[in-house]
PDB file of N, CA and C in Angstrom:
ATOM      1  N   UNK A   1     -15.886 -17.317  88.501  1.00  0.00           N
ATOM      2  CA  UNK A   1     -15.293 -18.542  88.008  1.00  0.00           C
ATOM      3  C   UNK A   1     -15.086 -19.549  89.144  1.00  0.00           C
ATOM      4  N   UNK A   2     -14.383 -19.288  90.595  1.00  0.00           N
ATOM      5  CA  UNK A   2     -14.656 -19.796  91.348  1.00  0.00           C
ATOM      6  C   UNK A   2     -15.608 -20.510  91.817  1.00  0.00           C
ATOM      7  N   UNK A   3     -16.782 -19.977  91.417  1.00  0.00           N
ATOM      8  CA  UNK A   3     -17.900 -21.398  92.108  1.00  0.00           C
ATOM      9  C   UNK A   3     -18.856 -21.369  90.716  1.00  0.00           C
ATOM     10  N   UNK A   4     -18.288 -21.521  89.875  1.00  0.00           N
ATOM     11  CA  UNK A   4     -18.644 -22.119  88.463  1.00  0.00           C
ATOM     12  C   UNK A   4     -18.552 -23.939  88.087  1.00  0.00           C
ATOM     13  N   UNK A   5     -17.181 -24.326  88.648  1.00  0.00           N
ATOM     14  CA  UNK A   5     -16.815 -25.613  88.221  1.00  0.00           C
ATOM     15  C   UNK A   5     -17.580 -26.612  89.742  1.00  0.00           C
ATOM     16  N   UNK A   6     -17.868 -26.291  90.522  1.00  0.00           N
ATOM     17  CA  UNK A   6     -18.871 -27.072  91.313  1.00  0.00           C
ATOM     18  C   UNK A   6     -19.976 -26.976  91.318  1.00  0.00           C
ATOM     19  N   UNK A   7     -20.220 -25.853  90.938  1.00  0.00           N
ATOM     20  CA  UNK A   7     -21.787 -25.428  90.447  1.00  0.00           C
ATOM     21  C   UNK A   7     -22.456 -26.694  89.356  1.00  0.00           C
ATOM     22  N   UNK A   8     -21.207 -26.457  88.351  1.00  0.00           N
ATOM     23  CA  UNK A   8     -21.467 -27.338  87.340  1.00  0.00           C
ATOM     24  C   UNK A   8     -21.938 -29.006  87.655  1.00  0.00           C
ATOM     25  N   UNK A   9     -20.566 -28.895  88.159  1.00  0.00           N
ATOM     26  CA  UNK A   9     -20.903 -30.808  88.946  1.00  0.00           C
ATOM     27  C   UNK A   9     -21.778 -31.128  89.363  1.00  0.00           C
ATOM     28  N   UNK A  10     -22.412 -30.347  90.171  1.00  0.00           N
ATOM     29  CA  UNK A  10     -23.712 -30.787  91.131  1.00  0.00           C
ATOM     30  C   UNK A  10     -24.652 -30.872  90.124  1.00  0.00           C
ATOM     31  N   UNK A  11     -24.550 -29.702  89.076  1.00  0.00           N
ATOM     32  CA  UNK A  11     -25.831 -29.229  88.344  1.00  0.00           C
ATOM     33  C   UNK A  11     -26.278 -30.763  87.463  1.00  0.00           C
ATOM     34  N   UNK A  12     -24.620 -31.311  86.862  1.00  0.00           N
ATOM     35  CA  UNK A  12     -24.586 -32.166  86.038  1.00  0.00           C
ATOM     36  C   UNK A  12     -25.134 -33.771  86.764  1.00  0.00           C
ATOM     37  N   UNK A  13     -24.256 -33.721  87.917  1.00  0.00           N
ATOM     38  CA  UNK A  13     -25.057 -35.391  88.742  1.00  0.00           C
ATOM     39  C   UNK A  13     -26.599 -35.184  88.924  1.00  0.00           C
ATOM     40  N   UNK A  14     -27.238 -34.212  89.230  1.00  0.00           N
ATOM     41  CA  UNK A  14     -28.529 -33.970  89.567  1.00  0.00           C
ATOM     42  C   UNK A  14     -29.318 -33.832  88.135  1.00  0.00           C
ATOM     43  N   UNK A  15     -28.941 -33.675  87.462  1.00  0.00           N
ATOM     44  CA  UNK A  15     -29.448 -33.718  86.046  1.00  0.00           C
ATOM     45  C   UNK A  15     -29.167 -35.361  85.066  1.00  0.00           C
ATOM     46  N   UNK A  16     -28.482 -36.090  85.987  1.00  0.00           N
ATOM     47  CA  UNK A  16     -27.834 -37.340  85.562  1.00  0.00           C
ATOM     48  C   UNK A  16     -29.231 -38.312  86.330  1.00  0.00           C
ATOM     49  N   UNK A  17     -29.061 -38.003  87.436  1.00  0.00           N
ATOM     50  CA  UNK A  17     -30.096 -39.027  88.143  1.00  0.00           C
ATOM     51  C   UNK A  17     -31.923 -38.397  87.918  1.00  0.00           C
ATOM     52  N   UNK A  18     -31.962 -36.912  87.563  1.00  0.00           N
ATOM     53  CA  UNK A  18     -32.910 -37.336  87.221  1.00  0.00           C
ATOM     54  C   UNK A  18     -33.515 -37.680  85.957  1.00  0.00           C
ATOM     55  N   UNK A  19     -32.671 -38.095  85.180  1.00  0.00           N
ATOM     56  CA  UNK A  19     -32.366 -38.571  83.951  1.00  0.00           C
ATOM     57  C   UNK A  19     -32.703 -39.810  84.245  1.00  0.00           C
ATOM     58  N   UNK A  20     -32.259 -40.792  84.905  1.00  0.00           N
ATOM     59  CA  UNK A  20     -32.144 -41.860  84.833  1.00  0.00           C
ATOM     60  C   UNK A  20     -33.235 -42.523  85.374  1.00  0.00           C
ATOM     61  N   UNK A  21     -34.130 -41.515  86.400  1.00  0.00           N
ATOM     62  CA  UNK A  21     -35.479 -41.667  87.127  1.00  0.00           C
ATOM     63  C   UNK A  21     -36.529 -41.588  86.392  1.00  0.00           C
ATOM     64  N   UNK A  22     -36.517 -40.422  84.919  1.00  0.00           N
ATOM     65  CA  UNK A  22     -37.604 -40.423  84.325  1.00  0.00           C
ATOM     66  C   UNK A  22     -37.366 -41.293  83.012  1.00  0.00           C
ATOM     67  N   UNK A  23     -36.198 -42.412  82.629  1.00  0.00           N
ATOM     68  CA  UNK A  23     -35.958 -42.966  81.950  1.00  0.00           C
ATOM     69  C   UNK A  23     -36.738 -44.049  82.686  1.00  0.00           C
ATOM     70  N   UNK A  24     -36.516 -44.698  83.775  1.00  0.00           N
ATOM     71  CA  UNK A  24     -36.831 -45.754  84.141  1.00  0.00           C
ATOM     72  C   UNK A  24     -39.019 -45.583  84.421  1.00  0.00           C
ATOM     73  N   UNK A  25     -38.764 -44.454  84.993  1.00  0.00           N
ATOM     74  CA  UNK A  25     -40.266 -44.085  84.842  1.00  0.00           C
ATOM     75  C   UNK A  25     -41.170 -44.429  84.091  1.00  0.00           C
ATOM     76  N   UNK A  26     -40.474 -43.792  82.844  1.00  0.00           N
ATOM     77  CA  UNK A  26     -41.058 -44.106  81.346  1.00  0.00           C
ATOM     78  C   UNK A  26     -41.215 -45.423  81.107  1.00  0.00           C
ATOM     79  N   UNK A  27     -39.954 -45.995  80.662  1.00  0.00           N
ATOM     80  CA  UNK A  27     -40.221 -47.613  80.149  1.00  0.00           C
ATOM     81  C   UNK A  27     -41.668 -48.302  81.298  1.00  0.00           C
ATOM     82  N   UNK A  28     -41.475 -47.558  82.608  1.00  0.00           N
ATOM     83  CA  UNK A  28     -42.592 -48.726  83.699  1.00  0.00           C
ATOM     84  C   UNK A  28     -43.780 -47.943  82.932  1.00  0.00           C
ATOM     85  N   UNK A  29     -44.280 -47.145  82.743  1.00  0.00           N
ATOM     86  CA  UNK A  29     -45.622 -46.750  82.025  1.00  0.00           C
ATOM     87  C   UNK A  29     -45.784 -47.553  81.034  1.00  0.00           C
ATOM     88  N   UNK A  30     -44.872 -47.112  79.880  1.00  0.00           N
ATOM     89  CA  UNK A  30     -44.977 -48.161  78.660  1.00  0.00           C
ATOM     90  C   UNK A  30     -45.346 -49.030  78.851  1.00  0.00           C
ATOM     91  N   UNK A  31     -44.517 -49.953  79.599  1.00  0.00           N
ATOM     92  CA  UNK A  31     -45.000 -51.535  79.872  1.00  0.00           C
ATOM     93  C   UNK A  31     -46.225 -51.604  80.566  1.00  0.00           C
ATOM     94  N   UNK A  32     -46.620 -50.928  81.054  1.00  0.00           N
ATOM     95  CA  UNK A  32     -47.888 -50.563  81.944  1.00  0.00           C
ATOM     96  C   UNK A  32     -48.041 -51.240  83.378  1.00  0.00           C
ATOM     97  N   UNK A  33     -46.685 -51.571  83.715  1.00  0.00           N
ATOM     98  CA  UNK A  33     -46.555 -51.907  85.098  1.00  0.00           C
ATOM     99  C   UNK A  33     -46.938 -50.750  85.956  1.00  0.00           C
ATOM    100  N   UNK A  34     -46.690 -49.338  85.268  1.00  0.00           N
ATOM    101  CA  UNK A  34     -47.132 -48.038  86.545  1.00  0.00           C
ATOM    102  C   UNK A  34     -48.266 -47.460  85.494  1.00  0.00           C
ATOM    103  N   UNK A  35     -49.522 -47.541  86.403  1.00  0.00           N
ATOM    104  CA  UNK A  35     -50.428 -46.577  85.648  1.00  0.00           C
ATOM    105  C   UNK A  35     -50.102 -44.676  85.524  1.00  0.00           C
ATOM    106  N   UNK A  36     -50.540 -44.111  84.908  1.00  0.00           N
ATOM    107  CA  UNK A  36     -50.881 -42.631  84.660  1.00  0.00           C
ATOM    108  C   UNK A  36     -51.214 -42.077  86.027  1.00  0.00           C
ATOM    109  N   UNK A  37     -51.530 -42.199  87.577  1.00  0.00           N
ATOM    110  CA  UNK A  37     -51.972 -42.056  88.142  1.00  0.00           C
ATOM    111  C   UNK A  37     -50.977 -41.095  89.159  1.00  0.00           C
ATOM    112  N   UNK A  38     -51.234 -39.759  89.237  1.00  0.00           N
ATOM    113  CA  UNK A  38     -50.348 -39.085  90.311  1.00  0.00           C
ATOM    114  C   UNK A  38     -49.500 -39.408  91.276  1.00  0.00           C
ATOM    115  N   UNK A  39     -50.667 -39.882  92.031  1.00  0.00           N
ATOM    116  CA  UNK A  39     -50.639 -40.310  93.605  1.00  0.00           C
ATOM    117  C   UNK A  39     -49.526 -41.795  93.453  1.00  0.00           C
ATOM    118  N   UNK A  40     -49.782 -42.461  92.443  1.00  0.00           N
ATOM    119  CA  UNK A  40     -48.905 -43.550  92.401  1.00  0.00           C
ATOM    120  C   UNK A  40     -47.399 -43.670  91.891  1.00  0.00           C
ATOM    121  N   UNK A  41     -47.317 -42.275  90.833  1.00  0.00           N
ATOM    122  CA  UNK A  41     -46.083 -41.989  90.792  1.00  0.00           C
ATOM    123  C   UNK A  41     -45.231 -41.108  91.771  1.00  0.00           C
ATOM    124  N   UNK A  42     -45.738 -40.287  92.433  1.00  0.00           N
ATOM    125  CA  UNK A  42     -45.563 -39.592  93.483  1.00  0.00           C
ATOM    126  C   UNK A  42     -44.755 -40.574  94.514  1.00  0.00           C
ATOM    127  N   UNK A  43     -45.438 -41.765  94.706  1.00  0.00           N
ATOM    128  CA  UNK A  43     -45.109 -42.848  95.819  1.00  0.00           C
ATOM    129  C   UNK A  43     -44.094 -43.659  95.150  1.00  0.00           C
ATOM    130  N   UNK A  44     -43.900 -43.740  93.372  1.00  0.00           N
ATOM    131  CA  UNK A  44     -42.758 -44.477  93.054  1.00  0.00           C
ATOM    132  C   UNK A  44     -41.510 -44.057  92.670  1.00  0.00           C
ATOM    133  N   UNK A  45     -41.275 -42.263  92.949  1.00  0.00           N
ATOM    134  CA  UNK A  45     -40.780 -41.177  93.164  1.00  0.00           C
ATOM    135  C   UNK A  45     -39.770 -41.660  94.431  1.00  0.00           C
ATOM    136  N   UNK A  46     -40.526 -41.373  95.373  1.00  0.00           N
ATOM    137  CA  UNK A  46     -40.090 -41.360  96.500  1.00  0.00           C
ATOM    138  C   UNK A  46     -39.479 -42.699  96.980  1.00  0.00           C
ATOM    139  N   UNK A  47     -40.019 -43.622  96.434  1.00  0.00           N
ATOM    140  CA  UNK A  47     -39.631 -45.028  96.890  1.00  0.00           C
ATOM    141  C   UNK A  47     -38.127 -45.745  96.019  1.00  0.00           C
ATOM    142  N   UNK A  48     -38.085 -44.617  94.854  1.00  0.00           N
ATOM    143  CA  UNK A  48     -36.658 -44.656  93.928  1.00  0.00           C
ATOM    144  C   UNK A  48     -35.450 -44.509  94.578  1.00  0.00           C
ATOM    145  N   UNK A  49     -35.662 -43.851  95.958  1.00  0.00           N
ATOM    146  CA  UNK A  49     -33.923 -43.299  96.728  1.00  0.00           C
ATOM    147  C   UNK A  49     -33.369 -42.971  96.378  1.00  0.00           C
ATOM    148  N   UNK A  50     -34.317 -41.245  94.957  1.00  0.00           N
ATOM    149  CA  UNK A  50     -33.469 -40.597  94.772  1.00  0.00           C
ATOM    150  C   UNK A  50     -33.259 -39.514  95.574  1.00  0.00           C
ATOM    151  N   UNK A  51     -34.025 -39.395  96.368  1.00  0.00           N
ATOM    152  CA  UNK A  51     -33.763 -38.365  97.825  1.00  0.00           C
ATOM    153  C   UNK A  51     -32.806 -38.871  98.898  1.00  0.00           C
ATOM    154  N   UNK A  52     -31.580 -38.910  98.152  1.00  0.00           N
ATOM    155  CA  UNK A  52     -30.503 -39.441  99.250  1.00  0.00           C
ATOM    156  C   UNK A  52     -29.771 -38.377  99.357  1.00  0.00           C
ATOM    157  N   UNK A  53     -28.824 -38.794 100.354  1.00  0.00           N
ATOM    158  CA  UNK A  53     -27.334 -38.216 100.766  1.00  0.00           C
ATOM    159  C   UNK A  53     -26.652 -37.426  99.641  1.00  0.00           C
ATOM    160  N   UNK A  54     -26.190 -37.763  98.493  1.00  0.00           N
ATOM    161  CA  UNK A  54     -25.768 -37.349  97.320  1.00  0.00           C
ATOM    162  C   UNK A  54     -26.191 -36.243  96.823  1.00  0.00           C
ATOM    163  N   UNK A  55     -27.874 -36.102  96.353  1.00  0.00           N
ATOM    164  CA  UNK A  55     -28.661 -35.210  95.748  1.00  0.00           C
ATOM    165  C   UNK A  55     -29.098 -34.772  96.610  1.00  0.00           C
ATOM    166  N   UNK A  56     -28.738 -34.637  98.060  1.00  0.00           N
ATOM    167  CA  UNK A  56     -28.927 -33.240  98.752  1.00  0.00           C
ATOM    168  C   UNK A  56     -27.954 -32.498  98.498  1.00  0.00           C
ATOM    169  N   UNK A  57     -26.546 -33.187  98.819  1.00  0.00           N
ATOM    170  CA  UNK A  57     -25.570 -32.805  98.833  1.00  0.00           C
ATOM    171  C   UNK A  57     -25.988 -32.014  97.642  1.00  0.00           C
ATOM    172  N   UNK A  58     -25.546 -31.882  96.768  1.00  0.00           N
ATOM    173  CA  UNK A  58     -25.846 -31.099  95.124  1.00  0.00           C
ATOM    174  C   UNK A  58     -26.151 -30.231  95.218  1.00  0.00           C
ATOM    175  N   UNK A  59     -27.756 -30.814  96.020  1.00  0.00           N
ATOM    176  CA  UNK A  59     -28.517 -29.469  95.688  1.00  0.00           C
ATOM    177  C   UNK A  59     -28.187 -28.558  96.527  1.00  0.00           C
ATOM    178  N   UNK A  60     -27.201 -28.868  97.652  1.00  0.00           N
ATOM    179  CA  UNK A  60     -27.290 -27.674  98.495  1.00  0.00           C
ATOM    180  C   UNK A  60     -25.485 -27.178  98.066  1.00  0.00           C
ATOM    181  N   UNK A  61     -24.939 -27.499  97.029  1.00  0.00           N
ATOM    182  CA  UNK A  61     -23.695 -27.333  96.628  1.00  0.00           C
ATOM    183  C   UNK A  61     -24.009 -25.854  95.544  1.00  0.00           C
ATOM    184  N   UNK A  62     -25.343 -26.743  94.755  1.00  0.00           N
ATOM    185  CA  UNK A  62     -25.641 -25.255  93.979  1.00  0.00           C
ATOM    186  C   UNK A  62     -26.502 -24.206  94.761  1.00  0.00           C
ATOM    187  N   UNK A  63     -26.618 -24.654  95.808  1.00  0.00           N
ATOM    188  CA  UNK A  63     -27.913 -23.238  96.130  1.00  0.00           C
ATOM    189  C   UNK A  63     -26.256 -22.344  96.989  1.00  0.00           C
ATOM    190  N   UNK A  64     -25.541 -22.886  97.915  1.00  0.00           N
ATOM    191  CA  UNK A  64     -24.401 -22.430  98.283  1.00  0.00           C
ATOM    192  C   UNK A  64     -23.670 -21.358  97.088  1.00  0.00           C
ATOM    193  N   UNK A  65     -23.460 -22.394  96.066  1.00  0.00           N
ATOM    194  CA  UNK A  65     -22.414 -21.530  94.997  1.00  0.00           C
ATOM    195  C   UNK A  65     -23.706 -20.184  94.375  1.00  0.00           C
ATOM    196  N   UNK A  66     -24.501 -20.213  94.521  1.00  0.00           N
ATOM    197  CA  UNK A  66     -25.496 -19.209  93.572  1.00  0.00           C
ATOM    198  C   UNK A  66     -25.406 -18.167  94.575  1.00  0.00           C
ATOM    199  N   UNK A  67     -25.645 -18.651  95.931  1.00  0.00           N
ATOM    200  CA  UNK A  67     -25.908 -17.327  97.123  1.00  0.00           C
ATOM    201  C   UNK A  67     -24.458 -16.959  97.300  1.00  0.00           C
ATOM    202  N   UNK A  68     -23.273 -17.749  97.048  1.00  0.00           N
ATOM    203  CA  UNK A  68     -21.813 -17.306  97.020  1.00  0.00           C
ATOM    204  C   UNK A  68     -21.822 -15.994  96.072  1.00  0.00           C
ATOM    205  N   UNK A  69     -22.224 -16.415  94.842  1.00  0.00           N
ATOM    206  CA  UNK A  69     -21.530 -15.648  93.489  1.00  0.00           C
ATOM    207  C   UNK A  69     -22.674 -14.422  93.559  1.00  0.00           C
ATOM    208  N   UNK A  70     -24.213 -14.635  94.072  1.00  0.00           N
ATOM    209  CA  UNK A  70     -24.202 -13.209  94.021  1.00  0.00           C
ATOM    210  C   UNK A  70     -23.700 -12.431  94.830  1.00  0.00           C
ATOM    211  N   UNK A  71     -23.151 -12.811  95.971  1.00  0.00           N
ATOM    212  CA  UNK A  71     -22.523 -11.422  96.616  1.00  0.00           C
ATOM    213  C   UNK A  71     -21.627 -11.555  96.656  1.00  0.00           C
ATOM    214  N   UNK A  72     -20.533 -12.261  96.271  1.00  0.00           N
ATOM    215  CA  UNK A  72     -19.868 -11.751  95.169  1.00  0.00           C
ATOM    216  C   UNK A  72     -19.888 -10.601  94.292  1.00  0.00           C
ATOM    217  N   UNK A  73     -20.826 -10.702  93.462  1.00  0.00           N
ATOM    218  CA  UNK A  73     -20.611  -9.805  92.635  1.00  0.00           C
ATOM    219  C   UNK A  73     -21.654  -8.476  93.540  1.00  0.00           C
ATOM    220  N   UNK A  74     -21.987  -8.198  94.432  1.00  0.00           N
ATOM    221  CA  UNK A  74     -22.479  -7.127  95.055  1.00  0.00           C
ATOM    222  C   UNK A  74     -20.812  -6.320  95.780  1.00  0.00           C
ATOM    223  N   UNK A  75     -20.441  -7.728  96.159  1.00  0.00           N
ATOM    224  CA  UNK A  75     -19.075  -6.983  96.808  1.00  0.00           C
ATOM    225  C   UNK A  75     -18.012  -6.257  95.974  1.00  0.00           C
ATOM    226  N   UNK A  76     -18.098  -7.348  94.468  1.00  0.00           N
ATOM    227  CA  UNK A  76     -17.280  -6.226  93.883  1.00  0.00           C
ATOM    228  C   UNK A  76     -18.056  -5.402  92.928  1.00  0.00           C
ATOM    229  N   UNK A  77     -18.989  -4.990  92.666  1.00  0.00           N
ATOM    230  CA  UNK A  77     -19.870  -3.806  92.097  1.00  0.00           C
ATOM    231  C   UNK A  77     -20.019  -2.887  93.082  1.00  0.00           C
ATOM    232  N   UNK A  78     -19.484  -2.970  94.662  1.00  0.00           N
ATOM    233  CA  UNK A  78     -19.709  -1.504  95.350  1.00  0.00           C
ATOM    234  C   UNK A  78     -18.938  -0.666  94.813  1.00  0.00           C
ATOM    235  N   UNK A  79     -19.369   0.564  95.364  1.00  0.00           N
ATOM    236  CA  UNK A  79     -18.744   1.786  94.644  1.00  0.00           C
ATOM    237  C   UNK A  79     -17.357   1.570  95.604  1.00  0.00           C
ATOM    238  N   UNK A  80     -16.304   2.138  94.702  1.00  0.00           N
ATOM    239  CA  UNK A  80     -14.692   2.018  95.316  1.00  0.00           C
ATOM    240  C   UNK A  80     -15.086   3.543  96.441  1.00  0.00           C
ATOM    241  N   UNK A  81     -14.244   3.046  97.039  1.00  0.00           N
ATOM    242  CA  UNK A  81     -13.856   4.588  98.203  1.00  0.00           C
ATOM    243  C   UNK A  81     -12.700   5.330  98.030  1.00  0.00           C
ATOM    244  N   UNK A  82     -12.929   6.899  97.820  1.00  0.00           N
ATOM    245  CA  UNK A  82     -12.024   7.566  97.613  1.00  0.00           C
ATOM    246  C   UNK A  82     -10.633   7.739  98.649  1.00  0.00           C
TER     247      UNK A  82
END
């Protein structure tokens, strides 16, 4: 439970922005300001600044809480000592 409710947060902002990246994505195809083209979304990816400060932070909030909670639970699934 402990690293459940930050887990969450991060999980939720990082799921917020890239929400909002493939929203904006979309409408630029539609309109056909961005072609279908890999290499060009790849570059309008990167040029979005959603690789900032923030969504590292996150991501390294959930990779922290995941490598927390499993050992965690290794520590308390050892066998007790008599």
């Amino acid at each position: 439970m402990l690293f459940l409710v930050p887990a969450a947060v991060a999980v939720l902002y990082l799921l917020s922005t890239i929400l909002q990246l493939t929203n904006q994505l979309l409408a630029e195809i539609n309109n056909g300001t961005l072609p279908l083209d890999p290499t060009m979304l790849l570059e309008r990816v990167h040029a979005s600044g959603a690789d900032n400060f923030a969504t590292n932070l996150a991501s390294a909030v959930v990779l922290i809480c995941w490598v927390s909670a499993v050992v965690d639970v290794l520590w308390l699934s050892r066998p007790a000592k008599s």
